[in-house]
N, C-alpha and C. Protein backbone atom coordinates (compact mmCIF):
# COMPACT_ATOMS: atom_id res chain seq x y z
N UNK A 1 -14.72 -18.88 8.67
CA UNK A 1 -15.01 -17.50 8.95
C UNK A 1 -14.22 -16.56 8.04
N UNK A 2 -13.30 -16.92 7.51
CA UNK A 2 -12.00 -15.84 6.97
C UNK A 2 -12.45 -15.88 5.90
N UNK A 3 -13.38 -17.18 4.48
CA UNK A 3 -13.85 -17.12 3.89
C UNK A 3 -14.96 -16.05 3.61
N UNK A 4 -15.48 -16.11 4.91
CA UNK A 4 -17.00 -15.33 4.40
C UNK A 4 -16.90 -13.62 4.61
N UNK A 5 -15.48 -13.39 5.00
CA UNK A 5 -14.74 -12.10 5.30
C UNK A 5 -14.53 -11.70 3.77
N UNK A 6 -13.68 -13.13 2.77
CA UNK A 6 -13.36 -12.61 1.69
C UNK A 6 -14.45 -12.19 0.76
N UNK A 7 -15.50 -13.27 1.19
CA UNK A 7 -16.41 -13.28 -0.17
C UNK A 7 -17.38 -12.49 -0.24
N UNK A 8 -17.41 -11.50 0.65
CA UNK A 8 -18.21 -10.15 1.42
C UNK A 8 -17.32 -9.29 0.69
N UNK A 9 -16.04 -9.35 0.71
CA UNK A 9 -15.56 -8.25 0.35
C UNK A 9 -15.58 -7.99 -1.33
N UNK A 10 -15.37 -9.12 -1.50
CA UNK A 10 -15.37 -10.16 -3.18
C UNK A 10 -17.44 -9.35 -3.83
N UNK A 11 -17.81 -9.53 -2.67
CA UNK A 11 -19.23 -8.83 -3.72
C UNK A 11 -19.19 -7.43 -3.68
N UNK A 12 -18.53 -6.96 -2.31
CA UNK A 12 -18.73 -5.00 -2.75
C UNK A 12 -18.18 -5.07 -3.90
N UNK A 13 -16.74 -5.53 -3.98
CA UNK A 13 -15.66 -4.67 -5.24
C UNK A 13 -16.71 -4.53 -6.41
N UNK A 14 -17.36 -6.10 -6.54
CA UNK A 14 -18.05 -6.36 -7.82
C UNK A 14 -19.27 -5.64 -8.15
N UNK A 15 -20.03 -5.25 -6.79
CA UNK A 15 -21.18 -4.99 -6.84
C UNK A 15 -20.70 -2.98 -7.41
N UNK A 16 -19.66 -2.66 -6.85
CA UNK A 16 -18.98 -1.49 -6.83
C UNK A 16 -19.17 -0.58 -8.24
N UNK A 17 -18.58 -1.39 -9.08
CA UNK A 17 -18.61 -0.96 -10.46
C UNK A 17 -16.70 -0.95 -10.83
N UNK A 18 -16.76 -0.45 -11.88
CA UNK A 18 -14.98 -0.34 -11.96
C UNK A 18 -14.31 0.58 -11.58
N UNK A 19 -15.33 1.58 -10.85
CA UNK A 19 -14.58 2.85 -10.17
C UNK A 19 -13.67 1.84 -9.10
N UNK A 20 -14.12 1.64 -7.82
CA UNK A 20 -13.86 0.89 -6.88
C UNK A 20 -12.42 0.10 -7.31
N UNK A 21 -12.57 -0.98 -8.31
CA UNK A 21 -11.49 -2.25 -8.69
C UNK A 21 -10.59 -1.30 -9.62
N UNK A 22 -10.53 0.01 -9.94
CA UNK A 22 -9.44 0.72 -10.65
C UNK A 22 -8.65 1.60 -9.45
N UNK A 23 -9.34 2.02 -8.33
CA UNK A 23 -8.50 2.45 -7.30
C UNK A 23 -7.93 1.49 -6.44
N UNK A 24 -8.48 0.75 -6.77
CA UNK A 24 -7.58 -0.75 -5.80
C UNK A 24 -6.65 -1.06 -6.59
N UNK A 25 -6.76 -1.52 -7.82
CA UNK A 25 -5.36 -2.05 -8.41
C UNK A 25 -4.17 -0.76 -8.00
N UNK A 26 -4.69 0.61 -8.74
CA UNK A 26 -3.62 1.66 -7.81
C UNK A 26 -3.34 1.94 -6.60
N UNK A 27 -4.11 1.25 -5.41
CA UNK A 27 -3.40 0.90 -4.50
C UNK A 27 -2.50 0.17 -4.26
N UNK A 28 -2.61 -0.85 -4.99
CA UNK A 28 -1.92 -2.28 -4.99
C UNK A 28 -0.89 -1.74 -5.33
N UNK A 29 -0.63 -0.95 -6.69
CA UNK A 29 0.33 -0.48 -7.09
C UNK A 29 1.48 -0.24 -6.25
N UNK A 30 0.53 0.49 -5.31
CA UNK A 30 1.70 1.66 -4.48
C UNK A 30 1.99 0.73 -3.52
N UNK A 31 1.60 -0.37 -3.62
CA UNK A 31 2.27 -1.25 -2.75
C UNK A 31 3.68 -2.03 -2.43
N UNK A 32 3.80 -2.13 -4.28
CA UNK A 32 4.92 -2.92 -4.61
C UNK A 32 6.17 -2.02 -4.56
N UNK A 33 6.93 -3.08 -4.27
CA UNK A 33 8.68 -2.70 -3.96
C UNK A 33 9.33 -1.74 -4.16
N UNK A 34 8.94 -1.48 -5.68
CA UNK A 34 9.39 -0.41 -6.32
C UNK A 34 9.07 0.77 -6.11
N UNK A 35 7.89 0.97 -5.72
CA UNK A 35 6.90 2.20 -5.49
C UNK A 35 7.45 2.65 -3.65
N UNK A 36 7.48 1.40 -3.03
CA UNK A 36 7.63 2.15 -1.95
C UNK A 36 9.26 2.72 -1.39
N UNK A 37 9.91 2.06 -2.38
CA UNK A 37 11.43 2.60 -2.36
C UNK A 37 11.43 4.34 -2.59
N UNK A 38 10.46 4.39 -4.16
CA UNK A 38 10.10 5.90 -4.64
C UNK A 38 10.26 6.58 -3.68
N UNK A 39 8.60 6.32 -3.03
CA UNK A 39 8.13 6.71 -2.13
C UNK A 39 9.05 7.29 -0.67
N UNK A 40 9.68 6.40 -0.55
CA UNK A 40 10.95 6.55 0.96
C UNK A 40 11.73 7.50 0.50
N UNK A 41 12.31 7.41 -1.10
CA UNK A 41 13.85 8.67 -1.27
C UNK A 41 13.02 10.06 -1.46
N UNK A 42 11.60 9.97 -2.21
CA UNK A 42 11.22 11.29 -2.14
C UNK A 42 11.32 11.86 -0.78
N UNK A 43 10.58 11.46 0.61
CA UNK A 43 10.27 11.60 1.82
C UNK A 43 11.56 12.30 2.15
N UNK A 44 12.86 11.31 1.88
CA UNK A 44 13.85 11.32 2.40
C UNK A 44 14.68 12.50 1.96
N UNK A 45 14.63 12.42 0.53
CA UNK A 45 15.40 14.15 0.08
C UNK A 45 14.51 15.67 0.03
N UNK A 46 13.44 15.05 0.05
CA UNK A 46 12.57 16.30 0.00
C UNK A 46 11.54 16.56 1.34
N UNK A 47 11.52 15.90 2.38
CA UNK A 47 10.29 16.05 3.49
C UNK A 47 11.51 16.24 4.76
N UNK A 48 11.69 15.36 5.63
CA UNK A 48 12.93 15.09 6.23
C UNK A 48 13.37 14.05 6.61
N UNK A 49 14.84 14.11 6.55
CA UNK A 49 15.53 12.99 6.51
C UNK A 49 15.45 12.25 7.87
N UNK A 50 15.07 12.54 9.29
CA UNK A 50 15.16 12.02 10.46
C UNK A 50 13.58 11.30 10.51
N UNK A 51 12.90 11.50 9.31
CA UNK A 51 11.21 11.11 9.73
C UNK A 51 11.28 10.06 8.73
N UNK A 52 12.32 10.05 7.63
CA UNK A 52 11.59 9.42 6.57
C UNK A 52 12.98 7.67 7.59
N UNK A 53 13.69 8.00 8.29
CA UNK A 53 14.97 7.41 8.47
C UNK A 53 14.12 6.08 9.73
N UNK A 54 13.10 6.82 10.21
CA UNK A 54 12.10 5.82 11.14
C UNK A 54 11.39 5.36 10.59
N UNK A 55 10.42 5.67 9.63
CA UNK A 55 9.77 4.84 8.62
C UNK A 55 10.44 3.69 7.91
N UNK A 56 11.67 4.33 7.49
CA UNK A 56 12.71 3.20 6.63
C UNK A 56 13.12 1.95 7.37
N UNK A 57 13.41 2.13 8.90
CA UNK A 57 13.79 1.05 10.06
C UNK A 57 12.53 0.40 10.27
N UNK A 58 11.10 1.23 10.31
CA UNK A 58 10.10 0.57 10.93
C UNK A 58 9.70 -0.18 9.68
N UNK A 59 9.87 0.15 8.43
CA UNK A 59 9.74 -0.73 7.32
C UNK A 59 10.56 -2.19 7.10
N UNK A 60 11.60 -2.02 7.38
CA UNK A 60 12.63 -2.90 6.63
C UNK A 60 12.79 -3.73 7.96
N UNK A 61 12.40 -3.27 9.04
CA UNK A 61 12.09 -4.23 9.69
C UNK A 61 11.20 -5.22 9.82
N UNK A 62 10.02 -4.71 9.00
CA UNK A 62 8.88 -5.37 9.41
C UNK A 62 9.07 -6.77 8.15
N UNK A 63 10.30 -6.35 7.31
CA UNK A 63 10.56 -7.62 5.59
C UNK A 63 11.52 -8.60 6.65
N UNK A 64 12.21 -8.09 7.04
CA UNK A 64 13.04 -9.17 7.64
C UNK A 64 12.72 -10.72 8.29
């Protein structure tokens, strides 16, 4: 079953065009380590520090 989940998904991207598979890789992007560290100190020095400080626990909890 988990197969035919992927390979469904495997024909939109394709069927999509490269609009679709160029906003995914930049999702992906913003996925990795680095990006979401960015992501946390901007929050954290510039949005607020008590919102970005629960995200950071509910994050780093979830690597552990």
């Amino acid at each position: 079953m988990d197969i035919d989940i992927l390979l469904s998904l495997q024909t939109f991207r394709n069927g999509s065009g490269a609009f679709l598979a160029d906003f995914l890789s930049k999702m992906t992007f913003l996925g990795e380590l680095n990006s979401a560290i960015v992501i946390m100190a901007i929050l954290y020095w510039g949005v607020s520090k008590e919102l970005d400080t629960c995200l950071l626990m509910g994050w780093s909890g979830n690597r552990l």
